[in-house]
PDB file of N, CA and C in Angstrom:
ATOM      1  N   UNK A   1     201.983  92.404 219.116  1.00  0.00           N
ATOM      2  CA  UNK A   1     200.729  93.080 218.884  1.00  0.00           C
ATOM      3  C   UNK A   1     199.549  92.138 219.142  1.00  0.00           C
ATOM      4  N   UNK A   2     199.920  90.833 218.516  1.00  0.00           N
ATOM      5  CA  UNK A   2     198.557  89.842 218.872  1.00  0.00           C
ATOM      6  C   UNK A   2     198.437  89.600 220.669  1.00  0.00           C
ATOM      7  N   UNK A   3     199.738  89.281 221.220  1.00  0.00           N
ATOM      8  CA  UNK A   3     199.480  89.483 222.712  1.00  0.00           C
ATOM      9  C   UNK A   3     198.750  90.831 223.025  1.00  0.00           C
ATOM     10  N   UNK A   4     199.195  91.824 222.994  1.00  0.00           N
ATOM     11  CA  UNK A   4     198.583  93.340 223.359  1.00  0.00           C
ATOM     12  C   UNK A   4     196.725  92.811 223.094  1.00  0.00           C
ATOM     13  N   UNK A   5     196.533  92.474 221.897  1.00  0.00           N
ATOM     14  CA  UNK A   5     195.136  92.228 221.484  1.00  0.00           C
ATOM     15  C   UNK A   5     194.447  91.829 221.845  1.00  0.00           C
ATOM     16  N   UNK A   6     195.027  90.445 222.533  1.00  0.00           N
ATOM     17  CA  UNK A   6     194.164  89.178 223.382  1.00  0.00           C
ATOM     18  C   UNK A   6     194.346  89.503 224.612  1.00  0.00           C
ATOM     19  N   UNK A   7     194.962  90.968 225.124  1.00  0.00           N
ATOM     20  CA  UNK A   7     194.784  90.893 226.978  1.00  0.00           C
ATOM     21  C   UNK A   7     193.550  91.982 226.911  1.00  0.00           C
ATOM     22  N   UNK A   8     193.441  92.527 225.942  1.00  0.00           N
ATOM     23  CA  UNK A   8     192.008  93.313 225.895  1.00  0.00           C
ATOM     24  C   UNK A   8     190.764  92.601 225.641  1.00  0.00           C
ATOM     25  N   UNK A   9     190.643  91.625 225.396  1.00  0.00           N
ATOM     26  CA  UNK A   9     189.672  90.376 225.520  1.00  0.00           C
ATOM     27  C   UNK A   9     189.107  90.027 226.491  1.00  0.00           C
ATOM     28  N   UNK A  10     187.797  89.897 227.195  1.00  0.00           N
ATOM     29  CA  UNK A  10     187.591  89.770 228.334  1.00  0.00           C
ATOM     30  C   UNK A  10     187.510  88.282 228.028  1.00  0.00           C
ATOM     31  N   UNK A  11     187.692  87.072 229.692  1.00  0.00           N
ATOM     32  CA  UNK A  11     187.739  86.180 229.572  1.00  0.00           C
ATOM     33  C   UNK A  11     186.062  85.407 228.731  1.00  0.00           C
ATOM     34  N   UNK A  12     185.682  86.041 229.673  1.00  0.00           N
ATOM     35  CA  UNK A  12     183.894  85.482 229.037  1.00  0.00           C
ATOM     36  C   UNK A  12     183.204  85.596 227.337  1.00  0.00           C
ATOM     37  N   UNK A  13     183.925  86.951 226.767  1.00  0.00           N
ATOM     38  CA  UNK A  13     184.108  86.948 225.705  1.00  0.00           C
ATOM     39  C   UNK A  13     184.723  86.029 224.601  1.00  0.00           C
ATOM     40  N   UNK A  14     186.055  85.694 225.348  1.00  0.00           N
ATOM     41  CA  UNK A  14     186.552  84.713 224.510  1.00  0.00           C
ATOM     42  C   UNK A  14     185.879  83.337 224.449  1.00  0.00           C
ATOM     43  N   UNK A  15     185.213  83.233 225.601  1.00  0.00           N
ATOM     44  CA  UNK A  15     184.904  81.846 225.901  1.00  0.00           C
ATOM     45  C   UNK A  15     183.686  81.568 224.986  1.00  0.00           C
ATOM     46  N   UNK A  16     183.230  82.617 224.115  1.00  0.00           N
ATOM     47  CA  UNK A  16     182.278  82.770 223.240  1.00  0.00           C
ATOM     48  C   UNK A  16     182.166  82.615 221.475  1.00  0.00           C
ATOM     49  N   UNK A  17     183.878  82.231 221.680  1.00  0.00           N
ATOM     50  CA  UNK A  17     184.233  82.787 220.197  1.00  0.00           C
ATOM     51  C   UNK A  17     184.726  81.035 219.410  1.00  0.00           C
ATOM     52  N   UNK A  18     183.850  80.590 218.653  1.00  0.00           N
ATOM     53  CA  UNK A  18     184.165  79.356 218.255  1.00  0.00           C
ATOM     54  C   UNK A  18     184.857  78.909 216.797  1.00  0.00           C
ATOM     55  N   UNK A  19     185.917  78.235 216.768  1.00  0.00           N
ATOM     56  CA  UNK A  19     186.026  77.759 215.422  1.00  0.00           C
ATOM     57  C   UNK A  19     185.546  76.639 215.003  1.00  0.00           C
ATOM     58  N   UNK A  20     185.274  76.787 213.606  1.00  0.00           N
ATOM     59  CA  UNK A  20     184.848  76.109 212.338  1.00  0.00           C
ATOM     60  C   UNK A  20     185.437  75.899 211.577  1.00  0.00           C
ATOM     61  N   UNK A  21     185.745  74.241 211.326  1.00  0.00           N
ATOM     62  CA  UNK A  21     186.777  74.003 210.170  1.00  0.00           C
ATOM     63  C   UNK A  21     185.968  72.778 209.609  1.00  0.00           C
ATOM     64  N   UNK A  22     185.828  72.864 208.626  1.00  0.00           N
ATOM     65  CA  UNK A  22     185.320  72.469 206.998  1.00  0.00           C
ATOM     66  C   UNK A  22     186.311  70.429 207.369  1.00  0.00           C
ATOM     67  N   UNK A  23     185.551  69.771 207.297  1.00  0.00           N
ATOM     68  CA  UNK A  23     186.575  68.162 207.729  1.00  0.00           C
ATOM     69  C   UNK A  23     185.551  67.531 206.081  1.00  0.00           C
ATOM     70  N   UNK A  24     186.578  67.213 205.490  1.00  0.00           N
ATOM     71  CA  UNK A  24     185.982  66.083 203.999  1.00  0.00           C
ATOM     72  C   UNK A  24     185.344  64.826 205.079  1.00  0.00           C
ATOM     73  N   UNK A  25     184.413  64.319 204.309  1.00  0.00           N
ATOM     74  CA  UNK A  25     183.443  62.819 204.783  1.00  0.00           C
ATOM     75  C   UNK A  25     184.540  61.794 204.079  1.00  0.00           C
ATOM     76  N   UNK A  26     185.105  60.911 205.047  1.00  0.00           N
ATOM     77  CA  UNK A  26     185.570  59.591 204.791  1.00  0.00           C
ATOM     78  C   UNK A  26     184.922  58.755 204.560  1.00  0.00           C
ATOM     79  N   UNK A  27     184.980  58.039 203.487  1.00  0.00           N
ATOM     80  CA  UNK A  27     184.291  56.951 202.715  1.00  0.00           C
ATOM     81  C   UNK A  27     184.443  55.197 204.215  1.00  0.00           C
ATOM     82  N   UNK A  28     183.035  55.023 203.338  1.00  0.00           N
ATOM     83  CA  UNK A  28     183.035  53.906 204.640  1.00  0.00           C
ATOM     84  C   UNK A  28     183.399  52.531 204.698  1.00  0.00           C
ATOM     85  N   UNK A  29     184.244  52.500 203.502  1.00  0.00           N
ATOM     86  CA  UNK A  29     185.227  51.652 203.255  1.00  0.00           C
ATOM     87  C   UNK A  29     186.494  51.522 203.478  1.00  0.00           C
ATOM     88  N   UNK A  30     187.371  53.331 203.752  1.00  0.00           N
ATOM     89  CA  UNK A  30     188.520  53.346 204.543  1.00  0.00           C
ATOM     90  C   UNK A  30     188.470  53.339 205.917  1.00  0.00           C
ATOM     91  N   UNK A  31     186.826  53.251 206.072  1.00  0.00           N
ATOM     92  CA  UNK A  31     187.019  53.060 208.224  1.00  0.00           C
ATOM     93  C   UNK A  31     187.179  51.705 207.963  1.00  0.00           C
ATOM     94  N   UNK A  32     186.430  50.771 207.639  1.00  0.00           N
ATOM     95  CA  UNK A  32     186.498  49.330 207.485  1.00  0.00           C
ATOM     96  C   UNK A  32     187.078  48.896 206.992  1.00  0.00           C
ATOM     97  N   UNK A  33     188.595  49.070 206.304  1.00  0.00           N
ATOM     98  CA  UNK A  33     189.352  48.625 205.950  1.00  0.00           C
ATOM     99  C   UNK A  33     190.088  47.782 206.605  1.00  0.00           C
ATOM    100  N   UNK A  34     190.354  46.025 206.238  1.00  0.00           N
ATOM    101  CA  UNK A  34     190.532  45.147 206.889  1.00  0.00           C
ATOM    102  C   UNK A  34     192.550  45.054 206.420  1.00  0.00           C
ATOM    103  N   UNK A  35     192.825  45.848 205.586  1.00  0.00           N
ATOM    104  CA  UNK A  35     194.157  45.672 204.974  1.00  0.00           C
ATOM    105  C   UNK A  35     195.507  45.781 206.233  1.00  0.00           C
ATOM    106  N   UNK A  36     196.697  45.151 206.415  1.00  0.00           N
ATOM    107  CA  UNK A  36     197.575  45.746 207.295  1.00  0.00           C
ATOM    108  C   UNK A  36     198.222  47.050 207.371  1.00  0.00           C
ATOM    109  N   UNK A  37     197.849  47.264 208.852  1.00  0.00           N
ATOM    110  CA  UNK A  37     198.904  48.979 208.490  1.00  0.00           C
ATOM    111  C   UNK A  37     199.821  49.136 208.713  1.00  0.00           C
ATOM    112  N   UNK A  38     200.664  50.048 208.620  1.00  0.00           N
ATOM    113  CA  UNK A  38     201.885  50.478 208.765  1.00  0.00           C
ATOM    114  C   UNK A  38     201.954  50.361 210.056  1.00  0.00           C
ATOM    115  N   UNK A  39     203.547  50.242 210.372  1.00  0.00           N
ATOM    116  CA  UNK A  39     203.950  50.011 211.746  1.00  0.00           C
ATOM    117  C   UNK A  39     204.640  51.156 212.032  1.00  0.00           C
ATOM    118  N   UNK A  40     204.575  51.751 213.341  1.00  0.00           N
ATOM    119  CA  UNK A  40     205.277  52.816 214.135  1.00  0.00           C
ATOM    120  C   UNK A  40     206.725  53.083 213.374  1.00  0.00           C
ATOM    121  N   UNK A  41     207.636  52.104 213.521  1.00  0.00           N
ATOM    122  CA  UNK A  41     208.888  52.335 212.815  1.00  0.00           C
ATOM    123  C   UNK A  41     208.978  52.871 211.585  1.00  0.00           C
ATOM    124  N   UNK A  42     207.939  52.720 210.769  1.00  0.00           N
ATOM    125  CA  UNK A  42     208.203  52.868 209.249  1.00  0.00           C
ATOM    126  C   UNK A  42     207.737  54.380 209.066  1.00  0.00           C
ATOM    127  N   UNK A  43     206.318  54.618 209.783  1.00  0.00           N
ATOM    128  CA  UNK A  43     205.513  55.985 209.700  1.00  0.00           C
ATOM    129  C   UNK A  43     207.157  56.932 210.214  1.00  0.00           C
ATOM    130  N   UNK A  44     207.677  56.691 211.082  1.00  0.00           N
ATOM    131  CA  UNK A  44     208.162  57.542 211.678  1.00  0.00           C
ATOM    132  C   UNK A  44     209.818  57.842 211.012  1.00  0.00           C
ATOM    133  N   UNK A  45     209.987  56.678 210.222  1.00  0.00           N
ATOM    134  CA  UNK A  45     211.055  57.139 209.221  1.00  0.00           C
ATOM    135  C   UNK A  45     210.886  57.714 208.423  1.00  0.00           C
ATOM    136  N   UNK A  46     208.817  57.958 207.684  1.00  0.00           N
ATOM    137  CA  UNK A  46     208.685  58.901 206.551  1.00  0.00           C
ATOM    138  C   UNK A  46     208.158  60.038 206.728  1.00  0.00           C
ATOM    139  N   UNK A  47     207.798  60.203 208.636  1.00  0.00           N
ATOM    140  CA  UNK A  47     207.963  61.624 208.763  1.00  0.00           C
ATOM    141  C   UNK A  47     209.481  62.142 208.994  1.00  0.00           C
ATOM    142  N   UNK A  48     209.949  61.652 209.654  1.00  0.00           N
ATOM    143  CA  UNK A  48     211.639  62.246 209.745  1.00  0.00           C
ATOM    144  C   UNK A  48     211.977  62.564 208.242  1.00  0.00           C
TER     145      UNK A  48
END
């Protein structure tokens, strides 16, 4: 049904239609954070 929906969409129309998503302000002490980070191997054993 959502396909059926979006071929009735003209292209120019869509190209009109924008999202907005709400992002929290990072403190400007975790950009500058001088601490070591995690390494590839480890991140990727605690997403698995």
């Amino acid at each position: 049904m959502l396909q059926h929906y979006r071929s009735r969409l003209s292209g120019p129309l869509l190209d009109r239609i924008d999202l907005h998503i709400e992002v929290p302000r990072v403190p400007h002490k975790d950009l500058t954070d001088q601490s070591p980070a995690e390494d590839s191997a480890t991140i990727r054993t605690r997403v698995n």
